[in-house]
PDB file of N, CA and C in Angstrom:
ATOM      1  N   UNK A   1       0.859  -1.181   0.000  1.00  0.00           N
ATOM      2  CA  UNK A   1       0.000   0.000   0.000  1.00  0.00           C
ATOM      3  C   UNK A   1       0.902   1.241   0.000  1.00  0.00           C
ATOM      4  N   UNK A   2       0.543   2.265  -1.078  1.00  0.00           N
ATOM      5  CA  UNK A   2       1.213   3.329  -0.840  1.00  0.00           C
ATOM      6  C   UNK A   2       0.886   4.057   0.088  1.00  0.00           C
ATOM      7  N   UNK A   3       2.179   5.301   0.005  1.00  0.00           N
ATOM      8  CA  UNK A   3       1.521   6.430   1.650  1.00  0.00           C
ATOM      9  C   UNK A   3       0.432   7.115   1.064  1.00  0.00           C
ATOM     10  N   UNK A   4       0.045   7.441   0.251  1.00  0.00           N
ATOM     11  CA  UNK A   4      -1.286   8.045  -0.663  1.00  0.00           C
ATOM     12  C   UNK A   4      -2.314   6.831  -1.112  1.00  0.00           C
ATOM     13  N   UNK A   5      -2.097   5.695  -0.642  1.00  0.00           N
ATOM     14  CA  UNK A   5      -3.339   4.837  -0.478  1.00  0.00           C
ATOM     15  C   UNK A   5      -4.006   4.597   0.779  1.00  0.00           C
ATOM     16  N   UNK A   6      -2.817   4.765   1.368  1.00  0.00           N
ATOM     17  CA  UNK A   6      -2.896   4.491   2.948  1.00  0.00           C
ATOM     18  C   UNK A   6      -3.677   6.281   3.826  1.00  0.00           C
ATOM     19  N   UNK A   7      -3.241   7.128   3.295  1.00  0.00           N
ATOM     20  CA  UNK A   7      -3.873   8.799   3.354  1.00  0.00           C
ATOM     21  C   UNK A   7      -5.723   8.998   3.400  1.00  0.00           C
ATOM     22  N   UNK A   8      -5.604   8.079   1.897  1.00  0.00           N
ATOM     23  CA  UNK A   8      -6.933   7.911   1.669  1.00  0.00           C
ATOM     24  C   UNK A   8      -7.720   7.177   2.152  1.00  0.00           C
ATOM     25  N   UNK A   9      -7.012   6.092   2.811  1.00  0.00           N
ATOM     26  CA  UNK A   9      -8.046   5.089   3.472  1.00  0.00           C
ATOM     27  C   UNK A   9      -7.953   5.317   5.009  1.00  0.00           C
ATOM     28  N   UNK A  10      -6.915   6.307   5.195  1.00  0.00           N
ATOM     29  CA  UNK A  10      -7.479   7.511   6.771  1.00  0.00           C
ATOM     30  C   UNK A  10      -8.375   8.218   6.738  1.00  0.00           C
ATOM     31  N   UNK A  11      -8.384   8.531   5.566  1.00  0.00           N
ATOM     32  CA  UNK A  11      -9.009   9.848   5.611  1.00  0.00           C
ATOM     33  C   UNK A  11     -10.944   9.522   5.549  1.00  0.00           C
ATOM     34  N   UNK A  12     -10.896   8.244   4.784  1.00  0.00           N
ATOM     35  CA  UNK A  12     -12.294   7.949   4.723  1.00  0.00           C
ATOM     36  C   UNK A  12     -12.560   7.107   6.418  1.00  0.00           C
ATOM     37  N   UNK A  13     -11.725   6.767   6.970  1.00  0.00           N
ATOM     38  CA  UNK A  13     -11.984   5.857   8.127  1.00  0.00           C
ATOM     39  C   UNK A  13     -12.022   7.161   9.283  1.00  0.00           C
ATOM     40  N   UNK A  14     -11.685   8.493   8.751  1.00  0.00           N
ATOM     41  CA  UNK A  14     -11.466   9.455   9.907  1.00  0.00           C
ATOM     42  C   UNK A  14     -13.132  10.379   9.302  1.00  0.00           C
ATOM     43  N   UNK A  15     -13.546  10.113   8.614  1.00  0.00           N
ATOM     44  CA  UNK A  15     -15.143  10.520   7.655  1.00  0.00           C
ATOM     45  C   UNK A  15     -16.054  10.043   8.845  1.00  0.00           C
ATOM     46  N   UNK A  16     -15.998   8.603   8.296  1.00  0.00           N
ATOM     47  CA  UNK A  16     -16.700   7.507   8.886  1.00  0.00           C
ATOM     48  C   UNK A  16     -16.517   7.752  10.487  1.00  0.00           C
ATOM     49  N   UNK A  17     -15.549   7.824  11.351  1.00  0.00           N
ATOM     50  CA  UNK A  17     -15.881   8.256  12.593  1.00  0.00           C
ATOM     51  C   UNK A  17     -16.454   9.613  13.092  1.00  0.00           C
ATOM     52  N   UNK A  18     -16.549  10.399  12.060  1.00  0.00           N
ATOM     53  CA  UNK A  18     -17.043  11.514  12.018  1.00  0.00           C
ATOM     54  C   UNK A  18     -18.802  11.644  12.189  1.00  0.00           C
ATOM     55  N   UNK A  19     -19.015  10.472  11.450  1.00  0.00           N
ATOM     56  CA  UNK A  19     -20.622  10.095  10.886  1.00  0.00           C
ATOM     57  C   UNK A  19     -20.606  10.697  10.195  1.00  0.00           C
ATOM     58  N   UNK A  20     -20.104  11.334   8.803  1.00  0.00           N
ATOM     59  CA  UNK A  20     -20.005  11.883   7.455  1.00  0.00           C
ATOM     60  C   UNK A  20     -21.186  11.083   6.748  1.00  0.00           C
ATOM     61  N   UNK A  21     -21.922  11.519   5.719  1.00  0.00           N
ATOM     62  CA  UNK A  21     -23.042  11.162   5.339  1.00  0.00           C
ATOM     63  C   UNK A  21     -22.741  11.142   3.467  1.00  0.00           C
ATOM     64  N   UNK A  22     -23.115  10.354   2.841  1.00  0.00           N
ATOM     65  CA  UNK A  22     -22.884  10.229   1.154  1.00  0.00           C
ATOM     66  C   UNK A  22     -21.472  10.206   0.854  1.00  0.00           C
ATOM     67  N   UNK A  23     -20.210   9.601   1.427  1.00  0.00           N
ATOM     68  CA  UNK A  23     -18.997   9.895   0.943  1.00  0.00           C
ATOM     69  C   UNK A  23     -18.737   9.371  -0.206  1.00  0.00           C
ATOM     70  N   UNK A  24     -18.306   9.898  -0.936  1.00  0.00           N
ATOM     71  CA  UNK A  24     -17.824   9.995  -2.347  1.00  0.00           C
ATOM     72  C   UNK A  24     -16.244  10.121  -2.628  1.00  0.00           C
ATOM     73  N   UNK A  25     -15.682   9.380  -3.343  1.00  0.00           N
ATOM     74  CA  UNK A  25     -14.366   9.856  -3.729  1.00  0.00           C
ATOM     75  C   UNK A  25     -13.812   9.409  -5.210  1.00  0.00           C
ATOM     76  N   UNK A  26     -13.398  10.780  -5.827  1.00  0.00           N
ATOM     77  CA  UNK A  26     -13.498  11.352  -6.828  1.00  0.00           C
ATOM     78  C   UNK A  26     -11.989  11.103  -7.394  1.00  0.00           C
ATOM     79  N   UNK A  27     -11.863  10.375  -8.403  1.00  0.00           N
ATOM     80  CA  UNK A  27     -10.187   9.731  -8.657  1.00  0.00           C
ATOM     81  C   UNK A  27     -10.134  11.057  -9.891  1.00  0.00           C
ATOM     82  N   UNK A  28      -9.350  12.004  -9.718  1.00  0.00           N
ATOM     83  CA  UNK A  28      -8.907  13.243 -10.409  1.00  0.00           C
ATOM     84  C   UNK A  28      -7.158  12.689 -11.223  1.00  0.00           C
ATOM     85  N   UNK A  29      -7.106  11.474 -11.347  1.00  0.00           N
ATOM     86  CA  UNK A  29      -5.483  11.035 -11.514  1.00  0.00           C
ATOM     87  C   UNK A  29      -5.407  11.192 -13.529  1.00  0.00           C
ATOM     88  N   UNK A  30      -7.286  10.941 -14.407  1.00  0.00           N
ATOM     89  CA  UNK A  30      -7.005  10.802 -15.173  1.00  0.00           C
ATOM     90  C   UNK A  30      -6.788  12.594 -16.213  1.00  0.00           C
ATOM     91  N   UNK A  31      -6.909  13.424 -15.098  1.00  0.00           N
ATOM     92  CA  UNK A  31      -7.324  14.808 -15.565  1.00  0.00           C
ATOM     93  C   UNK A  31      -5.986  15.659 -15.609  1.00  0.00           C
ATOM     94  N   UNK A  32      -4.896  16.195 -16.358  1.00  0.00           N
ATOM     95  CA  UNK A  32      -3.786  17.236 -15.804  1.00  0.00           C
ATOM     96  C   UNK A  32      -3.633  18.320 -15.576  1.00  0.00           C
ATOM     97  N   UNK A  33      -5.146  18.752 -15.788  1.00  0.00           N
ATOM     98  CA  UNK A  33      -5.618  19.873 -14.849  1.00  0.00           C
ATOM     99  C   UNK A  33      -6.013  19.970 -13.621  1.00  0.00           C
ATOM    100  N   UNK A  34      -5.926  19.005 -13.099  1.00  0.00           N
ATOM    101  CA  UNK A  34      -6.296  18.946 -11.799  1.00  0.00           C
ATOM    102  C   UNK A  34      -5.618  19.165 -10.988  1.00  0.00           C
ATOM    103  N   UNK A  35      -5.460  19.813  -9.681  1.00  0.00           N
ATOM    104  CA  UNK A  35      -4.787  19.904  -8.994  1.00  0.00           C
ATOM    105  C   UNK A  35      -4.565  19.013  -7.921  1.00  0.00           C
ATOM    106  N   UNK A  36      -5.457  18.762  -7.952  1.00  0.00           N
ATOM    107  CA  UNK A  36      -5.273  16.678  -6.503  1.00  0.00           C
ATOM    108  C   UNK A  36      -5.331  15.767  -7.570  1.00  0.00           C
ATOM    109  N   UNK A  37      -5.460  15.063  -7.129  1.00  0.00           N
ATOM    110  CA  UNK A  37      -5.562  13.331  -7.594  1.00  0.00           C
ATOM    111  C   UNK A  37      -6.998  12.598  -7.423  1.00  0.00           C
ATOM    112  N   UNK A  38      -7.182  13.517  -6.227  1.00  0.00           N
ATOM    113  CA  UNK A  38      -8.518  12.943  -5.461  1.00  0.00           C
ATOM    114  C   UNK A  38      -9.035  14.078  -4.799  1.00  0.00           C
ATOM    115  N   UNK A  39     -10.538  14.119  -4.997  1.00  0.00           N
ATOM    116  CA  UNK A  39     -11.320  15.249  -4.215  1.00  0.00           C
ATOM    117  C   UNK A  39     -12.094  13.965  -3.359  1.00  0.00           C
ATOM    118  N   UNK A  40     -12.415  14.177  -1.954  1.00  0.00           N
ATOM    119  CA  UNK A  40     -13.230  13.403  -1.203  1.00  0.00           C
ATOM    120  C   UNK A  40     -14.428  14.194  -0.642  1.00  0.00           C
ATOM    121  N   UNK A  41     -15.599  13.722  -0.782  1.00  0.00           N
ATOM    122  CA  UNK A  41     -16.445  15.075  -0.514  1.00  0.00           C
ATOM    123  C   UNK A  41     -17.889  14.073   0.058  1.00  0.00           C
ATOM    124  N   UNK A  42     -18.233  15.073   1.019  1.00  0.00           N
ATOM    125  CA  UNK A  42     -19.206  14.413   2.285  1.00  0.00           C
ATOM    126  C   UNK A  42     -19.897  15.069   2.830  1.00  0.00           C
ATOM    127  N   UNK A  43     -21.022  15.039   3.543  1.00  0.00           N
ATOM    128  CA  UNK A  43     -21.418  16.255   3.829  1.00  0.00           C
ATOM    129  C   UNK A  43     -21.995  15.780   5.473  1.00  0.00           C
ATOM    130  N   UNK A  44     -22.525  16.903   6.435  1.00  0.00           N
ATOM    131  CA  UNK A  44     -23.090  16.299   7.430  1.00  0.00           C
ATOM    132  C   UNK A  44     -24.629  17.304   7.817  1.00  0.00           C
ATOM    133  N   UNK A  45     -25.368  16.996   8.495  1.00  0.00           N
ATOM    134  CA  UNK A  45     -26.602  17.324   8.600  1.00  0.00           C
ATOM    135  C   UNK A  45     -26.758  18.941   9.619  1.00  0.00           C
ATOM    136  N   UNK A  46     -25.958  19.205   9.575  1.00  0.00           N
ATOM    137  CA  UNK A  46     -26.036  20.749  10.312  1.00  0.00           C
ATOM    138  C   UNK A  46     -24.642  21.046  10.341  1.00  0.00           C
ATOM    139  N   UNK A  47     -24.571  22.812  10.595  1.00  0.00           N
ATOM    140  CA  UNK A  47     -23.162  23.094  10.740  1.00  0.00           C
ATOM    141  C   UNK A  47     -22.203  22.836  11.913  1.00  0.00           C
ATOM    142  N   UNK A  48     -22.735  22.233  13.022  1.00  0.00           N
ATOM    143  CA  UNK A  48     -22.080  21.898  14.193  1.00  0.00           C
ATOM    144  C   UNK A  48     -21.738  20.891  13.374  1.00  0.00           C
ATOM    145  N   UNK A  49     -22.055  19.760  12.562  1.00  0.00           N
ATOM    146  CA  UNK A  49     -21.733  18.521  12.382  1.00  0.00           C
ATOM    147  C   UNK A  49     -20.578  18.209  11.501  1.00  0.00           C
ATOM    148  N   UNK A  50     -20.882  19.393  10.509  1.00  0.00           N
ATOM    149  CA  UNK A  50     -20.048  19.937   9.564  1.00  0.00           C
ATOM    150  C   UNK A  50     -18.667  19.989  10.049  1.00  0.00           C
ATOM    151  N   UNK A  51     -18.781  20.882  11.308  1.00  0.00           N
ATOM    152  CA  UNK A  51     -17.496  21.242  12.123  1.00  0.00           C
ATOM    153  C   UNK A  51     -16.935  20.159  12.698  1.00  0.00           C
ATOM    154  N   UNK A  52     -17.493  19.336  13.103  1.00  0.00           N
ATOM    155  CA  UNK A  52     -17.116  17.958  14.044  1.00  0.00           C
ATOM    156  C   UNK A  52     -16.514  16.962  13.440  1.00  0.00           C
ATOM    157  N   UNK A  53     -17.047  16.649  12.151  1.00  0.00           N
ATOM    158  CA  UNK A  53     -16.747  15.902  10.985  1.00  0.00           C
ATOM    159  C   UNK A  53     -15.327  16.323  10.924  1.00  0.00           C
ATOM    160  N   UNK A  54     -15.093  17.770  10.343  1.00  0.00           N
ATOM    161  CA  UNK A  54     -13.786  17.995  10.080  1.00  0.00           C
ATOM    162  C   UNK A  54     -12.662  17.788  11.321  1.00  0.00           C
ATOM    163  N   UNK A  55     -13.244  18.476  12.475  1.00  0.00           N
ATOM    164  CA  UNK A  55     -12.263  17.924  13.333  1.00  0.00           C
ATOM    165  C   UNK A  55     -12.577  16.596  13.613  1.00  0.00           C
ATOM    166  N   UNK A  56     -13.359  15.824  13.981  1.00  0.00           N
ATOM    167  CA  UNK A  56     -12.601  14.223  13.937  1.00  0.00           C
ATOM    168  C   UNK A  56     -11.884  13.960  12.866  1.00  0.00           C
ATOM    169  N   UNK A  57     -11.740  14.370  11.389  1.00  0.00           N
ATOM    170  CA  UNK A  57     -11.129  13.804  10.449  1.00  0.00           C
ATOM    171  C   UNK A  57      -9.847  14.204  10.826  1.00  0.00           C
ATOM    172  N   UNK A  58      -9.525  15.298  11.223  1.00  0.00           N
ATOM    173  CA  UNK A  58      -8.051  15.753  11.131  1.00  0.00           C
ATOM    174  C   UNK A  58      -7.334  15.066  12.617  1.00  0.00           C
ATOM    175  N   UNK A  59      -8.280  15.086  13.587  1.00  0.00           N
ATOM    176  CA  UNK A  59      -7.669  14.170  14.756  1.00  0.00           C
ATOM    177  C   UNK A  59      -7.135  13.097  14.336  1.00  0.00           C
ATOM    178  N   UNK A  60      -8.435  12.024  13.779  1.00  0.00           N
ATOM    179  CA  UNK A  60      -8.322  10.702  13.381  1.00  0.00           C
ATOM    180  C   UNK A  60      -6.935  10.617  12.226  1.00  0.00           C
ATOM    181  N   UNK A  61      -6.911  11.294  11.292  1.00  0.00           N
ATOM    182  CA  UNK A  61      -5.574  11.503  10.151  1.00  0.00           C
ATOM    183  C   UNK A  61      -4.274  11.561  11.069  1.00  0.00           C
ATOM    184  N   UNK A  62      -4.517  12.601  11.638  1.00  0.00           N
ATOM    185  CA  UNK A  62      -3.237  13.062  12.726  1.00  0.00           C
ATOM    186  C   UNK A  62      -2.670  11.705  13.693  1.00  0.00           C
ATOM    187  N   UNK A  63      -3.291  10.788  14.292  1.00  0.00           N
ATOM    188  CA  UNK A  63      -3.399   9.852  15.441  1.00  0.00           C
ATOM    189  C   UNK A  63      -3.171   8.854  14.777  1.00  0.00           C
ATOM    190  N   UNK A  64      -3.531   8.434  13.515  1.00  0.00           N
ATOM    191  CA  UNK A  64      -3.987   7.143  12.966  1.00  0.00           C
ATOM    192  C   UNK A  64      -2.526   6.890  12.224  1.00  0.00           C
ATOM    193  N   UNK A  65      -2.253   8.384  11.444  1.00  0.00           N
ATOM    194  CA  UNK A  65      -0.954   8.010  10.297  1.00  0.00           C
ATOM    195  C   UNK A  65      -0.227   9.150  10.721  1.00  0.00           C
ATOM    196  N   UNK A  66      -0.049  10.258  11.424  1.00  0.00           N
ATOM    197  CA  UNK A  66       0.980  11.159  11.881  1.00  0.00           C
ATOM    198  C   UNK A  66       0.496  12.445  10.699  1.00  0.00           C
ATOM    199  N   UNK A  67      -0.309  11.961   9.904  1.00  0.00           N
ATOM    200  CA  UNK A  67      -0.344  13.411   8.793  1.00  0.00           C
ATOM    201  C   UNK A  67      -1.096  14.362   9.387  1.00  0.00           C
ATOM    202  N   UNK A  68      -0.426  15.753   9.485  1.00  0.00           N
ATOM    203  CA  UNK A  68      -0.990  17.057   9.230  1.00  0.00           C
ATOM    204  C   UNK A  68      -1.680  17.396   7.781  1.00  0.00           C
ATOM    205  N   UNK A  69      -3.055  18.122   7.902  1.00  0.00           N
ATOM    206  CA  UNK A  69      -3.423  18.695   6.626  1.00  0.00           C
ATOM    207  C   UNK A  69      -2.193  20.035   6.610  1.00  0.00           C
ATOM    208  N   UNK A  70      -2.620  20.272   5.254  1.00  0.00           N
ATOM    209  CA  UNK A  70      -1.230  21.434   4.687  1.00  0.00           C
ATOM    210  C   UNK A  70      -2.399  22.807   4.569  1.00  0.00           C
ATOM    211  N   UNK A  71      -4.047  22.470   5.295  1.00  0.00           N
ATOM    212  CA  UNK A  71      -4.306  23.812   5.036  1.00  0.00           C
ATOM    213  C   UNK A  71      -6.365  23.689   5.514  1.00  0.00           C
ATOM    214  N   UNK A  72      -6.721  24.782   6.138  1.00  0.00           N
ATOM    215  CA  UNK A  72      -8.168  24.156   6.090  1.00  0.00           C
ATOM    216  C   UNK A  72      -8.420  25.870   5.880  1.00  0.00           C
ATOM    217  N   UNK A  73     -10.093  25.841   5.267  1.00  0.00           N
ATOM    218  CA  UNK A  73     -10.248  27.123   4.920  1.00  0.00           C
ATOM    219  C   UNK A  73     -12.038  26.422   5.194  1.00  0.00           C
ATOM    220  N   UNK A  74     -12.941  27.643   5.598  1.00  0.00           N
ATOM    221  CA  UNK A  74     -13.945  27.413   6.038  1.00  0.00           C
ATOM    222  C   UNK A  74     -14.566  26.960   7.548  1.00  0.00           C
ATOM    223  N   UNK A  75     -13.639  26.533   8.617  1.00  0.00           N
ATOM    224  CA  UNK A  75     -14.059  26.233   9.652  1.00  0.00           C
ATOM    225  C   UNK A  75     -14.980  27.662  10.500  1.00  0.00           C
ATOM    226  N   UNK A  76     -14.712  28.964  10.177  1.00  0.00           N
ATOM    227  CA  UNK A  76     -15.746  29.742  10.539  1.00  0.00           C
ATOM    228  C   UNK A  76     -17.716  29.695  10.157  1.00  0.00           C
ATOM    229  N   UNK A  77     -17.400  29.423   8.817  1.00  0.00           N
ATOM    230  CA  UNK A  77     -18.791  29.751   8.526  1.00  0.00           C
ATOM    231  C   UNK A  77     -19.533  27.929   8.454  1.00  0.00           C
ATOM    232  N   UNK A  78     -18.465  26.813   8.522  1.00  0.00           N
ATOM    233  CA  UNK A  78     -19.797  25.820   8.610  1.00  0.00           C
ATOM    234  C   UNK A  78     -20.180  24.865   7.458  1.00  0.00           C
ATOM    235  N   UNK A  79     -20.364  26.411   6.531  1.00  0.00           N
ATOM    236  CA  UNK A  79     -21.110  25.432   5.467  1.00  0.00           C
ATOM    237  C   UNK A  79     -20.453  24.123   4.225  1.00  0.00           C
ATOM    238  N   UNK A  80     -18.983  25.115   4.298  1.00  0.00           N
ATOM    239  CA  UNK A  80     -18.207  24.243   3.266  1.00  0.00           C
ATOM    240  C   UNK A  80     -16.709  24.622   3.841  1.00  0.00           C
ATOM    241  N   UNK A  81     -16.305  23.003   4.284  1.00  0.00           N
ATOM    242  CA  UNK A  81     -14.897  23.105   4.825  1.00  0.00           C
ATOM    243  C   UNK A  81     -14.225  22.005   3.851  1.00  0.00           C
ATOM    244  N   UNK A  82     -12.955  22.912   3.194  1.00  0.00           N
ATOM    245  CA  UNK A  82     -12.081  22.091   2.397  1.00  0.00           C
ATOM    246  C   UNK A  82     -10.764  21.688   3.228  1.00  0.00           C
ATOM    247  N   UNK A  83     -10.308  21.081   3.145  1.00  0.00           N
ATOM    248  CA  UNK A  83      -9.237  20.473   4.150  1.00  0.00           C
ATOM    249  C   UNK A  83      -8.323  19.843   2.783  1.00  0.00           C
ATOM    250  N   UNK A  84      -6.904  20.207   3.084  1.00  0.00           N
ATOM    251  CA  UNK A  84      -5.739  20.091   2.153  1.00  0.00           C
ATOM    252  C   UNK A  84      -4.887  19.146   2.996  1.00  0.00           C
ATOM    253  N   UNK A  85      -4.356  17.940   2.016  1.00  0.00           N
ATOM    254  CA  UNK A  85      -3.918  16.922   2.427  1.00  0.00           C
ATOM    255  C   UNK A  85      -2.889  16.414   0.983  1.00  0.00           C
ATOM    256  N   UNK A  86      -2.625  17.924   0.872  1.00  0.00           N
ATOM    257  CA  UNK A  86      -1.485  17.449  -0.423  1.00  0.00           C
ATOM    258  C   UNK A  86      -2.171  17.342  -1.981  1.00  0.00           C
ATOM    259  N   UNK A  87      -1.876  16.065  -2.061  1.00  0.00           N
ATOM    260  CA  UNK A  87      -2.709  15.010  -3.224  1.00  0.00           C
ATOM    261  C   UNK A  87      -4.046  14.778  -3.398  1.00  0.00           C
ATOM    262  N   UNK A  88      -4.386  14.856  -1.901  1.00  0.00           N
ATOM    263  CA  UNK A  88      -5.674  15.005  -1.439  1.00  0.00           C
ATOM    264  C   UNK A  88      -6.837  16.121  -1.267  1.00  0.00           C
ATOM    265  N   UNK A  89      -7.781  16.583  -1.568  1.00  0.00           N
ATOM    266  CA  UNK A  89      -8.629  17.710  -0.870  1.00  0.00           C
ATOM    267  C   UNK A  89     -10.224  17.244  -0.252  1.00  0.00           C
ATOM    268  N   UNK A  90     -10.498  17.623   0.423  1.00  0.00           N
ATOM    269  CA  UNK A  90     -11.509  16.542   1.378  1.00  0.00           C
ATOM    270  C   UNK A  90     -12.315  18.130   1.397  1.00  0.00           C
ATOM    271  N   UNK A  91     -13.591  17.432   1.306  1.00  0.00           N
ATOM    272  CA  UNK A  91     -14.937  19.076   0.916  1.00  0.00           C
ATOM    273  C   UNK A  91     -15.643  18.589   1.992  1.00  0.00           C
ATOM    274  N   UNK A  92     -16.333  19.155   2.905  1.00  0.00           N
ATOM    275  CA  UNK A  92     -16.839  18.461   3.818  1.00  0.00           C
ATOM    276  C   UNK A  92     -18.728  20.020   3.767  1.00  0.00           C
ATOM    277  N   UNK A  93     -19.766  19.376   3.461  1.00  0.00           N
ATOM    278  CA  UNK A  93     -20.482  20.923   3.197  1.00  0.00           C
ATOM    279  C   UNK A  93     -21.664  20.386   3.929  1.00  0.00           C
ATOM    280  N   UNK A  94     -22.444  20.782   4.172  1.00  0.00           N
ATOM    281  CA  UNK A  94     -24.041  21.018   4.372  1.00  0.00           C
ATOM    282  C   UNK A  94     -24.369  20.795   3.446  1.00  0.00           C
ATOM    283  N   UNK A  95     -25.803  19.901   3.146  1.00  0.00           N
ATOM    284  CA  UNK A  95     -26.731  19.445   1.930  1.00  0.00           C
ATOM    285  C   UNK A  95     -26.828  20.152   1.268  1.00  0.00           C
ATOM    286  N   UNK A  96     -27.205  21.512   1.466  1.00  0.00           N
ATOM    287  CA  UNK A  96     -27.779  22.392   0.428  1.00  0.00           C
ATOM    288  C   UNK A  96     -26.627  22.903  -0.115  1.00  0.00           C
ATOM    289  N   UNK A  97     -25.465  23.166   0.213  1.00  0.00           N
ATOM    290  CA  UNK A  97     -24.108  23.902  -0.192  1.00  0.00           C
ATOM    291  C   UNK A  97     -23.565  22.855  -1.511  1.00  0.00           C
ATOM    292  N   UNK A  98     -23.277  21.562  -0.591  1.00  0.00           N
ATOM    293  CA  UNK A  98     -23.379  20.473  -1.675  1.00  0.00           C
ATOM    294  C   UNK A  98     -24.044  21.004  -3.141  1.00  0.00           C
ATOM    295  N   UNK A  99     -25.391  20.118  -2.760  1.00  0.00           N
ATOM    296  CA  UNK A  99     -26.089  20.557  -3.834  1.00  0.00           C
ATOM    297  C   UNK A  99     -25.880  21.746  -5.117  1.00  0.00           C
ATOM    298  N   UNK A 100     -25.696  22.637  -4.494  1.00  0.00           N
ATOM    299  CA  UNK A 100     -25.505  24.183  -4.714  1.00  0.00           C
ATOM    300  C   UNK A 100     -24.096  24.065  -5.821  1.00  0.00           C
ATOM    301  N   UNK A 101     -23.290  23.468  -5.067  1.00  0.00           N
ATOM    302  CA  UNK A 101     -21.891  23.661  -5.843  1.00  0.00           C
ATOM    303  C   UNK A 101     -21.557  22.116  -7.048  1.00  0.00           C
ATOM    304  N   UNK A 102     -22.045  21.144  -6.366  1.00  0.00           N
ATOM    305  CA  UNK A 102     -22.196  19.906  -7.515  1.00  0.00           C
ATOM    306  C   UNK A 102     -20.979  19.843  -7.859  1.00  0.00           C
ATOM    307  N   UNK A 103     -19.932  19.812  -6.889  1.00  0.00           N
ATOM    308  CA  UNK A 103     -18.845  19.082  -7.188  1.00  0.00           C
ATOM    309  C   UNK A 103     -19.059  18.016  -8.346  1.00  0.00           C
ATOM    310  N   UNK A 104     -19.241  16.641  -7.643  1.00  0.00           N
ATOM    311  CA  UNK A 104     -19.413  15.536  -8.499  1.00  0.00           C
ATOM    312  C   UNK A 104     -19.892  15.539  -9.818  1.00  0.00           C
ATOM    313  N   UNK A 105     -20.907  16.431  -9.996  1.00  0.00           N
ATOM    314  CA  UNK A 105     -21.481  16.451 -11.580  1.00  0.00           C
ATOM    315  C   UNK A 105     -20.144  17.213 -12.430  1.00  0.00           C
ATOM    316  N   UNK A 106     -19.525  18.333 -11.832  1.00  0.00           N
ATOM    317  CA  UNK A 106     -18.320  18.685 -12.570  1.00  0.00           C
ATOM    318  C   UNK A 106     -17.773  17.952 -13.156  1.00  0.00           C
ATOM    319  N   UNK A 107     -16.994  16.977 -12.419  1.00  0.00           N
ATOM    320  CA  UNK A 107     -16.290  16.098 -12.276  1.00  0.00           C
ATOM    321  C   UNK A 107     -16.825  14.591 -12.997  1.00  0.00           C
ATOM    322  N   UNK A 108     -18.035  14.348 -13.285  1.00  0.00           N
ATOM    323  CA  UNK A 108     -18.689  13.319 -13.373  1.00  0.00           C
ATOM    324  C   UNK A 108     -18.092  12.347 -14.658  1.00  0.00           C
ATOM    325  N   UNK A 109     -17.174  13.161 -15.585  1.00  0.00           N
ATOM    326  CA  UNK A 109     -16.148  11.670 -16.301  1.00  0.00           C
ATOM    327  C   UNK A 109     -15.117  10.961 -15.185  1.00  0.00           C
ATOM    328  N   UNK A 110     -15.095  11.659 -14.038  1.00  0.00           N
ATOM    329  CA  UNK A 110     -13.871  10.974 -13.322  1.00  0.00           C
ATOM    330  C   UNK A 110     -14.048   9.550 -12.979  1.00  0.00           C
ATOM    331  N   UNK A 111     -14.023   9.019 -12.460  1.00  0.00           N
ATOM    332  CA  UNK A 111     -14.416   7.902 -11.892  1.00  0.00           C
ATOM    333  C   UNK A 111     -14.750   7.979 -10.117  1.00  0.00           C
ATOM    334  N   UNK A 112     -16.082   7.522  -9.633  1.00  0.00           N
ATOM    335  CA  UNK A 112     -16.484   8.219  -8.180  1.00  0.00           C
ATOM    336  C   UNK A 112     -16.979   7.310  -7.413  1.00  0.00           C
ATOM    337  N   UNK A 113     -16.362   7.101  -6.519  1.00  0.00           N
ATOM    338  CA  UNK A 113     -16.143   5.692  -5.807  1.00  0.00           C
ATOM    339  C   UNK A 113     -17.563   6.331  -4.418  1.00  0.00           C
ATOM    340  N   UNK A 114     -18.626   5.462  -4.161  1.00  0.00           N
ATOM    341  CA  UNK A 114     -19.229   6.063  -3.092  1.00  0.00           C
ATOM    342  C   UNK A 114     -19.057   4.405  -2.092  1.00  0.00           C
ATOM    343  N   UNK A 115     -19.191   5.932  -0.892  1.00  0.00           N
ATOM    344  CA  UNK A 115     -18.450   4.775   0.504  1.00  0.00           C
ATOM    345  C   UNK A 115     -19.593   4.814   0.975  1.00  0.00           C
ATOM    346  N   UNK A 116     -20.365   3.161   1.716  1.00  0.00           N
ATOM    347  CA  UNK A 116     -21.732   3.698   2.498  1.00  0.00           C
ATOM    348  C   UNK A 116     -21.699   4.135   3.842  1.00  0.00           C
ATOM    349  N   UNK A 117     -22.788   4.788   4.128  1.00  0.00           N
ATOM    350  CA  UNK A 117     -22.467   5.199   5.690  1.00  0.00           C
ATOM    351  C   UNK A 117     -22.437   4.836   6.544  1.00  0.00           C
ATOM    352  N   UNK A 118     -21.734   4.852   7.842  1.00  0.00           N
ATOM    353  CA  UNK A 118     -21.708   3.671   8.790  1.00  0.00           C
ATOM    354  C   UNK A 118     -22.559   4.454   9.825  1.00  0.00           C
ATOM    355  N   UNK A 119     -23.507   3.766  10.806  1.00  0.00           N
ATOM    356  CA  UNK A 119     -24.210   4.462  11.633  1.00  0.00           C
ATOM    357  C   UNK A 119     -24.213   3.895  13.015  1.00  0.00           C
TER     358      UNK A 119
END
């Protein structure tokens, strides 16, 4: 397993303890415009959850494999927190923000792996 297989399968196991809801992950490897490799994108049912999500993910990342994200932008307002993990970028939004921005349909030649939710 690489350290960028192994990243990703923190990063969804640090989701999942989060209770992250619809995870999706978005293989960006066949695009050279892209700037990740992989967008991971999830959302949770209010903005406290939103917030919680992200910090368990970055605990769980941090504890699990020693990685620091290289950057988070959004933890004030809630609705859409992107979290930078290199290779990686992890979207973490509220339903309607989701919706709103449609990552995935952008993206929708990529190939989009959905994880089910654990409860």
């Amino acid at each position: 397993m690489t350290l960028q297989d192994e990243l990703l399968t923190s990063i969804v196991a640090g989701l999942q303890n989060g209770k992250a809801h619809d995870i999706q992950v978005i293989d960006m490897r066949k695009f050279d415009e892209a700037a990740f490799q992989y967008f991971v994108v999830c959302e949770g049912s209010s903005s406290t959850q939103v917030y919680g999500i992200a910090n368990t993910l970055m605990k769980s990342v941090r504890d699990e494999i020693g990685q620091q994200s290289l950057g988070v932008v959004g933890m004030e307002n809630r609705m859409w927190i992107a979290i930078d993990y290199g290779h990686i970028l992890v979207h973490v939004f509220l339903p309607e923000t989701r919706q709103f921005y449609s990552l995935e349909s952008l993206w929708e030649d990529a190939k989009i792996t959905s994880i089910e939710d654990v409860d």
